[in-house]
N, C-alpha and C. Protein backbone atom coordinates (compact mmCIF):
# COMPACT_ATOMS: atom_id res chain seq x y z
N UNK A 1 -45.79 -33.63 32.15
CA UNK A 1 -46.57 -34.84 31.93
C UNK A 1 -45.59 -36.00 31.81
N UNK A 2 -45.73 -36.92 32.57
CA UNK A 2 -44.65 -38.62 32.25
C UNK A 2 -45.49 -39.13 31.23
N UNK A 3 -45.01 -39.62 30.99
CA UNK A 3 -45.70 -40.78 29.76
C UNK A 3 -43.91 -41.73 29.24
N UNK A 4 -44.94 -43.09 29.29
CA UNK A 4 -44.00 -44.26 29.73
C UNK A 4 -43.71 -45.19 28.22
N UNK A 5 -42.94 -45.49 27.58
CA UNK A 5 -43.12 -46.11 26.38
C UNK A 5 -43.32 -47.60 26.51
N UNK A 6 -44.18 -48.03 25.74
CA UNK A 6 -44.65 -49.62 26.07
C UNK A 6 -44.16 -50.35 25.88
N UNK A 7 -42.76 -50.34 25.14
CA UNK A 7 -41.87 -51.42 24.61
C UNK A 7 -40.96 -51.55 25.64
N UNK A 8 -40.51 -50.79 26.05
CA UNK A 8 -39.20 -51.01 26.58
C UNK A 8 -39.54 -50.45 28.40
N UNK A 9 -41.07 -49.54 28.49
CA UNK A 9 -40.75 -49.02 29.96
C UNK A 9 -40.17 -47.80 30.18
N UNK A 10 -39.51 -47.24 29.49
CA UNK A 10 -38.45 -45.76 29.34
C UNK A 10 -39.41 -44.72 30.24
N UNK A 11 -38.98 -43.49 31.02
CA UNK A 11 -40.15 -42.90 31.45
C UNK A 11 -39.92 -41.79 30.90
N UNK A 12 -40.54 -41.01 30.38
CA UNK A 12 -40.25 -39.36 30.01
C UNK A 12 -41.12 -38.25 30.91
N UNK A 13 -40.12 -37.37 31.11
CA UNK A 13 -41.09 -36.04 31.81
C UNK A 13 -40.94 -35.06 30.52
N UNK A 14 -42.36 -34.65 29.61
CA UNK A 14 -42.73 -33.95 28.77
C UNK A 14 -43.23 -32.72 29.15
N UNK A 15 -42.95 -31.93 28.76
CA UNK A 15 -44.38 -30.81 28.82
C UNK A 15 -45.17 -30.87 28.32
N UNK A 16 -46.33 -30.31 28.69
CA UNK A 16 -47.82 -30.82 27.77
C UNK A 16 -47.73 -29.90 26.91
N UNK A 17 -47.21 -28.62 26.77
CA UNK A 17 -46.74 -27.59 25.89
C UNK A 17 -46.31 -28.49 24.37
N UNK A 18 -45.20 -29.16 24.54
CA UNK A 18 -44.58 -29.68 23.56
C UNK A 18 -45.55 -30.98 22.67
N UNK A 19 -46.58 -31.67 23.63
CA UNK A 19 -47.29 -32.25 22.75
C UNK A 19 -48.41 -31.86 22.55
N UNK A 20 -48.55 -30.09 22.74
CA UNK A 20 -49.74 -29.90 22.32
C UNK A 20 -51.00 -30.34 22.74
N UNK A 21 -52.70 -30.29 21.59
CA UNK A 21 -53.43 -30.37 22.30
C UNK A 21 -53.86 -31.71 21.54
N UNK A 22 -53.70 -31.91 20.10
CA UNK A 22 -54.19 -33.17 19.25
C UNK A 22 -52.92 -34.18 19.08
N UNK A 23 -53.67 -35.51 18.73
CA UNK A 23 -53.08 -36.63 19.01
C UNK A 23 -51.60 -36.39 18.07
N UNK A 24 -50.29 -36.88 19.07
CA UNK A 24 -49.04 -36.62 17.93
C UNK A 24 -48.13 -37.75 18.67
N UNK A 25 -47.57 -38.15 17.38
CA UNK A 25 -46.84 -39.75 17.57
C UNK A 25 -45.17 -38.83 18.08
N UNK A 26 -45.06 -40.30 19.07
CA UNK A 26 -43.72 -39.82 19.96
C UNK A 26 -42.56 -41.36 19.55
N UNK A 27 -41.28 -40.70 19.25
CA UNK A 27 -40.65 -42.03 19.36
C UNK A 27 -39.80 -41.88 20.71
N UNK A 28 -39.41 -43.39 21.04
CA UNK A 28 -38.10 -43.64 22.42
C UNK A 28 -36.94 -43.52 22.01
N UNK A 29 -36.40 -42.59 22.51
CA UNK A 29 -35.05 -42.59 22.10
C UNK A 29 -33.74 -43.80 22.99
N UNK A 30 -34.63 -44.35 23.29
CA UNK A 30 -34.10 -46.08 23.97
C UNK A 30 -33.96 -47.01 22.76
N UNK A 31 -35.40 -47.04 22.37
CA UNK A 31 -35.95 -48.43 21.89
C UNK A 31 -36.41 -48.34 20.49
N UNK A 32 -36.61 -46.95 19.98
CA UNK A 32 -37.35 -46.18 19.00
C UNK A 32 -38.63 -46.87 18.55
N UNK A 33 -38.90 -47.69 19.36
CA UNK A 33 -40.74 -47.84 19.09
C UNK A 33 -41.38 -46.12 18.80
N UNK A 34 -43.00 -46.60 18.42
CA UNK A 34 -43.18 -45.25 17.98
C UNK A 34 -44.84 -45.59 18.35
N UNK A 35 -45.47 -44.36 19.31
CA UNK A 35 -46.70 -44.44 20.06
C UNK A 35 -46.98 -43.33 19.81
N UNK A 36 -48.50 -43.14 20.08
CA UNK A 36 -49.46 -42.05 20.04
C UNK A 36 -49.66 -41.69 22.02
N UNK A 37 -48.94 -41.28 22.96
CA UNK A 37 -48.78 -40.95 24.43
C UNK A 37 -50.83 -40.44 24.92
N UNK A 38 -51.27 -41.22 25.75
CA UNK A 38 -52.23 -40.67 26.50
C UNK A 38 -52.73 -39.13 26.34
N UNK A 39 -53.70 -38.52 25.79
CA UNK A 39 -53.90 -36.96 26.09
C UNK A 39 -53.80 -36.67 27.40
N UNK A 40 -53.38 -36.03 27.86
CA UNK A 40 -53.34 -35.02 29.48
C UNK A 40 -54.78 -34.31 29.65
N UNK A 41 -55.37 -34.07 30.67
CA UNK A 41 -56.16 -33.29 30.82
C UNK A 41 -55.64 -31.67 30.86
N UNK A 42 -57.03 -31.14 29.88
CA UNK A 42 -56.23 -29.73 29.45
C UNK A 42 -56.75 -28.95 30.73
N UNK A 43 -55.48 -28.30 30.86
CA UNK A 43 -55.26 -27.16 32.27
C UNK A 43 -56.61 -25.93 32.16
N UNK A 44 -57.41 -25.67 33.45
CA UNK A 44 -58.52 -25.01 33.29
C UNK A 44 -58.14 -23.76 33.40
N UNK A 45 -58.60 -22.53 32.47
CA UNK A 45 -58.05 -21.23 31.82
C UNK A 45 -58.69 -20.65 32.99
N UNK A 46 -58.07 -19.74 33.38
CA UNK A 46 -58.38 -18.20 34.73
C UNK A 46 -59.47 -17.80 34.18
N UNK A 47 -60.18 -17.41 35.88
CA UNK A 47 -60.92 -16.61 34.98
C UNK A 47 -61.07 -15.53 33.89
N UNK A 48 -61.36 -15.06 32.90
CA UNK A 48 -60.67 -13.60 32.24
C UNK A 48 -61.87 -12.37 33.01
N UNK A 49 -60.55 -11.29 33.29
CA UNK A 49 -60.96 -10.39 33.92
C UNK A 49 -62.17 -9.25 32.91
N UNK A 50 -63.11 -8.57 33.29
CA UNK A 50 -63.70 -8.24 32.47
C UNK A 50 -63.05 -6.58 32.02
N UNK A 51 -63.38 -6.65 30.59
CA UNK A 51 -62.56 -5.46 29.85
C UNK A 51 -63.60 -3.92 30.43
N UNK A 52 -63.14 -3.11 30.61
CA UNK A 52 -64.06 -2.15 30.71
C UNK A 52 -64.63 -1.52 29.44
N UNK A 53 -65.60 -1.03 29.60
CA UNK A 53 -66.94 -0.87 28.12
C UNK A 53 -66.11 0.24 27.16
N UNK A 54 -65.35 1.07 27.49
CA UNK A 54 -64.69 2.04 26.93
C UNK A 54 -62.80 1.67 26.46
N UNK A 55 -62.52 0.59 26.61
CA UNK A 55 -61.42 0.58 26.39
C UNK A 55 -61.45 -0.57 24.88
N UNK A 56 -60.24 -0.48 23.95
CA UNK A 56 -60.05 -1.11 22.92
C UNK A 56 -60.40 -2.66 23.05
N UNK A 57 -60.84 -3.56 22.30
CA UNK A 57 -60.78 -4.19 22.28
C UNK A 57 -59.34 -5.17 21.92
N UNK A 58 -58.81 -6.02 22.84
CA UNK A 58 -56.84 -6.49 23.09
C UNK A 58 -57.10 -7.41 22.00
N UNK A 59 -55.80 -7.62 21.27
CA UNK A 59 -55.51 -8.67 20.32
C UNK A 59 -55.37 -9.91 21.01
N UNK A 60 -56.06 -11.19 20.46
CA UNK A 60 -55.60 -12.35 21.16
C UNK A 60 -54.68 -13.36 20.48
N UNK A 61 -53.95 -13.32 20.91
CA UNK A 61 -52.88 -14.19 20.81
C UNK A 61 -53.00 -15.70 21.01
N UNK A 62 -52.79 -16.41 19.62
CA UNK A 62 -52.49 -17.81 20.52
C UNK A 62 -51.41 -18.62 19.73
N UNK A 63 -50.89 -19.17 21.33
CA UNK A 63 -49.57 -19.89 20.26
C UNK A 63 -49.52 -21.12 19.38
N UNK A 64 -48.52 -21.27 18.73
CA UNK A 64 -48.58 -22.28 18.40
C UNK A 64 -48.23 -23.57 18.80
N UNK A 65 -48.95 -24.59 18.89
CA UNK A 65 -49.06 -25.74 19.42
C UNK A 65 -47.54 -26.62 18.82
N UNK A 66 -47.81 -26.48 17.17
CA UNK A 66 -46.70 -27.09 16.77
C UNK A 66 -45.56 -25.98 16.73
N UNK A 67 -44.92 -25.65 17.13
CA UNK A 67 -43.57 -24.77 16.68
C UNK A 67 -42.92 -25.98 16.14
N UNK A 68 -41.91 -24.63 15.04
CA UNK A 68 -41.12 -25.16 14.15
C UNK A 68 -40.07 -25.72 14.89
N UNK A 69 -39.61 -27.20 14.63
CA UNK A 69 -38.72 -27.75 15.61
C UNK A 69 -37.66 -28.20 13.95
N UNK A 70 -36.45 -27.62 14.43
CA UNK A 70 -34.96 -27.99 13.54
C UNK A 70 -34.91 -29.43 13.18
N UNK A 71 -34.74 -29.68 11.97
CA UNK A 71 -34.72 -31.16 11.59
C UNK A 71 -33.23 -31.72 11.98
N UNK A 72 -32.93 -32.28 12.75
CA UNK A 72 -31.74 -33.51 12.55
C UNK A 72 -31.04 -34.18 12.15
N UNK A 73 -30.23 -34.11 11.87
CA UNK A 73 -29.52 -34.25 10.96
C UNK A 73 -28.17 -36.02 11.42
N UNK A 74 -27.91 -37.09 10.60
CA UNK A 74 -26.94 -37.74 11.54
C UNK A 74 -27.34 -39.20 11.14
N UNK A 75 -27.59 -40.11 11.89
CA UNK A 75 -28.05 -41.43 11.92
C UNK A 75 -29.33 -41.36 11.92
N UNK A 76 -30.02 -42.91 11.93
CA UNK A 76 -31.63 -43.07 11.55
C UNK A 76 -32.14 -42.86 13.31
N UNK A 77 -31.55 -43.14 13.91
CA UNK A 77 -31.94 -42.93 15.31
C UNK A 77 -31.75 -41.29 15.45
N UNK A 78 -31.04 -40.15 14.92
CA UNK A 78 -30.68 -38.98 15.55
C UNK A 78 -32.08 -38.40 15.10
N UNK A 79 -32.53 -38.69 13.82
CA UNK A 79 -33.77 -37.72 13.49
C UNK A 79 -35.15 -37.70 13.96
N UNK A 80 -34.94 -36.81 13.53
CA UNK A 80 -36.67 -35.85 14.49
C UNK A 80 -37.20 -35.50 13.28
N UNK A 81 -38.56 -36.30 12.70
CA UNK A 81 -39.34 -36.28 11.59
C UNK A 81 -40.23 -34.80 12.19
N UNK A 82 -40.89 -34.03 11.25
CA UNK A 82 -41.92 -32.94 11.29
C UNK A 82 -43.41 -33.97 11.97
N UNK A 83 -43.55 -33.18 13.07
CA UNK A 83 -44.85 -33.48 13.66
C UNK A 83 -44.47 -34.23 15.30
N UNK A 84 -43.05 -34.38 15.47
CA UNK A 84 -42.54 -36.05 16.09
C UNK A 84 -41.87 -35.31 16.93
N UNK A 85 -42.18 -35.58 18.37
CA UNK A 85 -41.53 -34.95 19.75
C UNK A 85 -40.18 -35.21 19.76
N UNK A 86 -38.92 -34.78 20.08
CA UNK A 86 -37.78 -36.03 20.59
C UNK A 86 -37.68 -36.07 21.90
N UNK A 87 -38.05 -36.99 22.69
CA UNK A 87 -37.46 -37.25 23.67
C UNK A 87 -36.24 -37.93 24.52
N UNK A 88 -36.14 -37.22 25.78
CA UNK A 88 -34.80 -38.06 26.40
C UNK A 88 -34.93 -39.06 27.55
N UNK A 89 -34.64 -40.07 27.10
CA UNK A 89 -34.94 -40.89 28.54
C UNK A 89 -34.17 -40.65 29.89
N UNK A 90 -34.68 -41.10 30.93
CA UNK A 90 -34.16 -40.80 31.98
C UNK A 90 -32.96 -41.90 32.18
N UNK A 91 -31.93 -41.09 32.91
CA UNK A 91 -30.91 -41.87 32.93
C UNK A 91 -30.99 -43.16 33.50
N UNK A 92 -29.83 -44.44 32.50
CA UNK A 92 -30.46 -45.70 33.16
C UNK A 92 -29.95 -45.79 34.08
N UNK A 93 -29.54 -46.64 35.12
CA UNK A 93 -28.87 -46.93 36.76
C UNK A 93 -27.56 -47.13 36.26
N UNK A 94 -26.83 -47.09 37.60
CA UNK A 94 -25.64 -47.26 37.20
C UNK A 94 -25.89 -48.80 37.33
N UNK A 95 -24.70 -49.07 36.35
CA UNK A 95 -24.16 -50.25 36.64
C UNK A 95 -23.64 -51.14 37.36
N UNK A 96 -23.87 -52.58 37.83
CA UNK A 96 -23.15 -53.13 38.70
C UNK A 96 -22.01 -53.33 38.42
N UNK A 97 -21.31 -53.13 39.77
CA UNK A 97 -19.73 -53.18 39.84
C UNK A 97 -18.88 -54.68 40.02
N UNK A 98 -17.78 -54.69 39.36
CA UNK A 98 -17.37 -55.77 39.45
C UNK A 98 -17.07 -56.41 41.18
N UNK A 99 -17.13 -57.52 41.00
CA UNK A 99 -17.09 -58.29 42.58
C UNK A 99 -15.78 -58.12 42.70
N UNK A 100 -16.11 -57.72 44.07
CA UNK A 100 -14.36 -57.67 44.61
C UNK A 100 -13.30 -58.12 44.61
N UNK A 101 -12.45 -58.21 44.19
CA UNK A 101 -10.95 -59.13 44.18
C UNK A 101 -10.98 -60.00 42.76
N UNK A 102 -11.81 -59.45 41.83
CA UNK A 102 -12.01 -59.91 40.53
C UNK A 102 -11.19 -58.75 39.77
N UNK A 103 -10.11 -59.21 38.82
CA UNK A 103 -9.52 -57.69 38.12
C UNK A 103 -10.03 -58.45 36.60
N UNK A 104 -10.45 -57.30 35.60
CA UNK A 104 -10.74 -57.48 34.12
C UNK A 104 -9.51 -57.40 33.54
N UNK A 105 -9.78 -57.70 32.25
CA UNK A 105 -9.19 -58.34 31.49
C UNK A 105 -8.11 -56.61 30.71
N UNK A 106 -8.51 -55.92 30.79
CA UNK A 106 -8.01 -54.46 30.46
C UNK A 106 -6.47 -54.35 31.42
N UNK A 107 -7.35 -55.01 32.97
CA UNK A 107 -6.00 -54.48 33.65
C UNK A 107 -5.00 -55.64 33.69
N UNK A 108 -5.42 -56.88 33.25
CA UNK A 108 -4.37 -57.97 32.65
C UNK A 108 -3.44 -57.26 32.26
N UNK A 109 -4.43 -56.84 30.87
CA UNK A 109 -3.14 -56.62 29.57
C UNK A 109 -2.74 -55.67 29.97
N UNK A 110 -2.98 -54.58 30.88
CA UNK A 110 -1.85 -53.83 30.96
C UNK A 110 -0.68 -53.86 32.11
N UNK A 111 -1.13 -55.20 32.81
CA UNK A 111 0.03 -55.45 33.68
C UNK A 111 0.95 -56.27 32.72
N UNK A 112 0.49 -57.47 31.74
CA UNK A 112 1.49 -57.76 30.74
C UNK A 112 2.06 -57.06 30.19
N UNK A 113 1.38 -55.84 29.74
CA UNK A 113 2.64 -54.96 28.81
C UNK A 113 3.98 -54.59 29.73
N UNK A 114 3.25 -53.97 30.65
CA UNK A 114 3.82 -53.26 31.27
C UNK A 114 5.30 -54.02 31.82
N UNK A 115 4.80 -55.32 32.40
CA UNK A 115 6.19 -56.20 32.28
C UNK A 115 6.82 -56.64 31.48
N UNK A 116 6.64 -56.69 30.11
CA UNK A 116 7.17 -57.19 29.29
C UNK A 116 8.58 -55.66 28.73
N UNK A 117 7.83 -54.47 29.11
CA UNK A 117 8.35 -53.93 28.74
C UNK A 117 9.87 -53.28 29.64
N UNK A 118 9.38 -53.45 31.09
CA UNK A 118 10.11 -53.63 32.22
C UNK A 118 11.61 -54.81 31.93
N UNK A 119 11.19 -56.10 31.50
CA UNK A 119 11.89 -57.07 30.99
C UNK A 119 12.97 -56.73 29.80
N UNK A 120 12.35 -55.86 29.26
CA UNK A 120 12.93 -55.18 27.68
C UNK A 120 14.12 -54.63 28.15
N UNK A 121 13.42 -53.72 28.93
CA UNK A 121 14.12 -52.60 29.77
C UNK A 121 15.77 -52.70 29.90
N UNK A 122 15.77 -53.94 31.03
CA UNK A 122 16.54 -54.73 31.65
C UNK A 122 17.41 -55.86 30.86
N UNK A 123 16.90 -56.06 30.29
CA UNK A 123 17.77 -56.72 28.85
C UNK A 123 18.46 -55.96 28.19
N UNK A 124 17.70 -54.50 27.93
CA UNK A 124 19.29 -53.75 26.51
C UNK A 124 19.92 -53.01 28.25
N UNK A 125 19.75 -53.01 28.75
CA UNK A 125 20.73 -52.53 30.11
C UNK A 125 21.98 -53.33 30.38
N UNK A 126 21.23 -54.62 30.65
CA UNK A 126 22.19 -56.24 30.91
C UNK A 126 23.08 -56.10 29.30
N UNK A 127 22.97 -56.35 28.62
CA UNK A 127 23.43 -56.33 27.11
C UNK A 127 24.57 -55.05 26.34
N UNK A 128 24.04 -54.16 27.30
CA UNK A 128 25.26 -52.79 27.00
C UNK A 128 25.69 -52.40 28.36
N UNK A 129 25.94 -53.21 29.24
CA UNK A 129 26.15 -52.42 30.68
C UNK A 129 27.30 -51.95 30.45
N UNK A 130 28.45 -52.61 29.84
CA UNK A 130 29.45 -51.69 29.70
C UNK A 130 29.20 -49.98 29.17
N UNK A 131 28.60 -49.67 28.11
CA UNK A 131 28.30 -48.66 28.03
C UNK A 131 27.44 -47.62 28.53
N UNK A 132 26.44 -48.35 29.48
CA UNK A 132 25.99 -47.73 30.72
C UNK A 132 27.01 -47.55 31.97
N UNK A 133 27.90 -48.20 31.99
CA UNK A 133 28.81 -47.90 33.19
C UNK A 133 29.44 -46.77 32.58
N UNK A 134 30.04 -46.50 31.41
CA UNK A 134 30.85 -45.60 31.17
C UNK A 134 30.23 -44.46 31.28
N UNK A 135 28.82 -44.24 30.66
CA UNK A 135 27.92 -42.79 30.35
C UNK A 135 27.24 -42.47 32.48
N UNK A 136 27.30 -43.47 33.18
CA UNK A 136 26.37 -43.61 34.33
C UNK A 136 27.38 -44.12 35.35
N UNK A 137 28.09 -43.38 36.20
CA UNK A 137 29.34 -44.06 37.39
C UNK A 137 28.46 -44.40 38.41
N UNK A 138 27.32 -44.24 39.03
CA UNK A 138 26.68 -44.68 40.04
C UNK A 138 26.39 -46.21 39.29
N UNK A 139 26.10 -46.37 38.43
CA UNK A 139 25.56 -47.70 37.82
C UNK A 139 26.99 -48.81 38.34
N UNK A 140 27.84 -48.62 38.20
CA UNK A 140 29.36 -49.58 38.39
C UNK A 140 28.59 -50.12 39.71
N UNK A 141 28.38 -49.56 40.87
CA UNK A 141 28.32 -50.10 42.21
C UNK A 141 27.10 -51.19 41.96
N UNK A 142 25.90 -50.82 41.08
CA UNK A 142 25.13 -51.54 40.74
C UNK A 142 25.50 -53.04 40.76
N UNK A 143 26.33 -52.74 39.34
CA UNK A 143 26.62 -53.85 38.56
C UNK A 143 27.30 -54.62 39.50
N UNK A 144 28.75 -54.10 40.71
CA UNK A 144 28.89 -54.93 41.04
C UNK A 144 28.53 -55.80 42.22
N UNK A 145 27.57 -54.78 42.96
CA UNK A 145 26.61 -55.71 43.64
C UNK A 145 26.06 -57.12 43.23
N UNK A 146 25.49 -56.70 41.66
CA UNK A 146 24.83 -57.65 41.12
C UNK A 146 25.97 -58.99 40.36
N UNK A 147 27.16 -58.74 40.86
CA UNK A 147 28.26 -59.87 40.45
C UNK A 147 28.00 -59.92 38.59
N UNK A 148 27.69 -58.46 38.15
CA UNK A 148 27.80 -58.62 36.48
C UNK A 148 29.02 -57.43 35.97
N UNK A 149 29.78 -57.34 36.92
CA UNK A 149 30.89 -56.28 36.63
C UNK A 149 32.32 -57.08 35.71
C-alpha cells in the first residue's frame, strides 16, 4: 500500500499487514508530522474449501494485527511509540552537481595547505642544505644547478 504524508509529500510503500485493519497513526520519518493513512480495501478471502462431515473440526488461527514491535531507543526522532508504524522514506534524488569549472571551498583549503606545506618543505631544505648535502650526494648537483652551493 503507498500512502503519501501531507506535510512534506514523502511516499511510503507499506504493507497493509503492518497497518492492520483499524485506524493507526503513522509518523514521517522526513518531517515527523503524524497522520491517521487512508484504510486500504481489505483483500477478498478464498473461497474456504468445504471440510468433510467426518473429519475434526481445524483450529483457526488468526494473527495478530498489532505484533509486538521493539521500542527504540536514541533521539526524539529514532522512536517508535506502541501502536505507531515506523516508516522509511524513499530515497530523496540525488543532488545537483556543482557547475563545471567551479571548485569548493574544501578543495581551496586543501590546495592551500598543501602549498604552504610544500613551501615549509623547501625552506628547512634551503636553510640546512649543507647538511642535506652531506647526509644526500645526489643533492650537491642539485644545489649547484640551483647556484646555492
Amino acid at each position: 500500500m503507498r500512502i503519501v504524508c501531507p506535510a512534506c509529500h514523502a511516499t511510503y510503500e507499506v504493507p497493509p499487514a503492518l497497518l492492520g485493519t483499524g485506524a493507526r497513526r503513522v509518523r514521517c520519518a522526513r518531517c515527523t508530522a503524524e497522520w491517521t493513512p487512508a484504510a486500504a480495501p481489505a483483500p477478498e478471502a478464498p473461497p474456504a474449501a468445504a471440510a468433510p462431515a467426518d473429519a475434526p473440526p481445524q483450529e483457526l488461527r488468526i494473527p495478530d494485527p498489532h505484533p509486538a514491535e521493539p521500542r527504540r531507543t536514541g533521539s526524539r526522532l529514532g522512536e517508535v511509540r506502541p501502536g505507531e508504524a515506523r516508516l522509511e522514506a524513499e530515497p530523496k534524488p540525488e543532488r545537483r552537481r556543482r557547475a563545471p569549472g567551479r571548485i569548493g571551498v574544501e578543495a581551496v583549503a586543501a590546495l592551500v595547505i598543501s602549498l604552504a606545506i610544500l613551501v615549509g618543505l623547501a625552506a628547512v631544505v634551503f636553510v640546512w642544505r649543507e647538511e642535506v648535502m652531506a647526509a644526500w650526494e645526489p643533492s650537491k648537483r642539485l644545489f649547484a644547478w640551483l647556484g646555492l652551493r
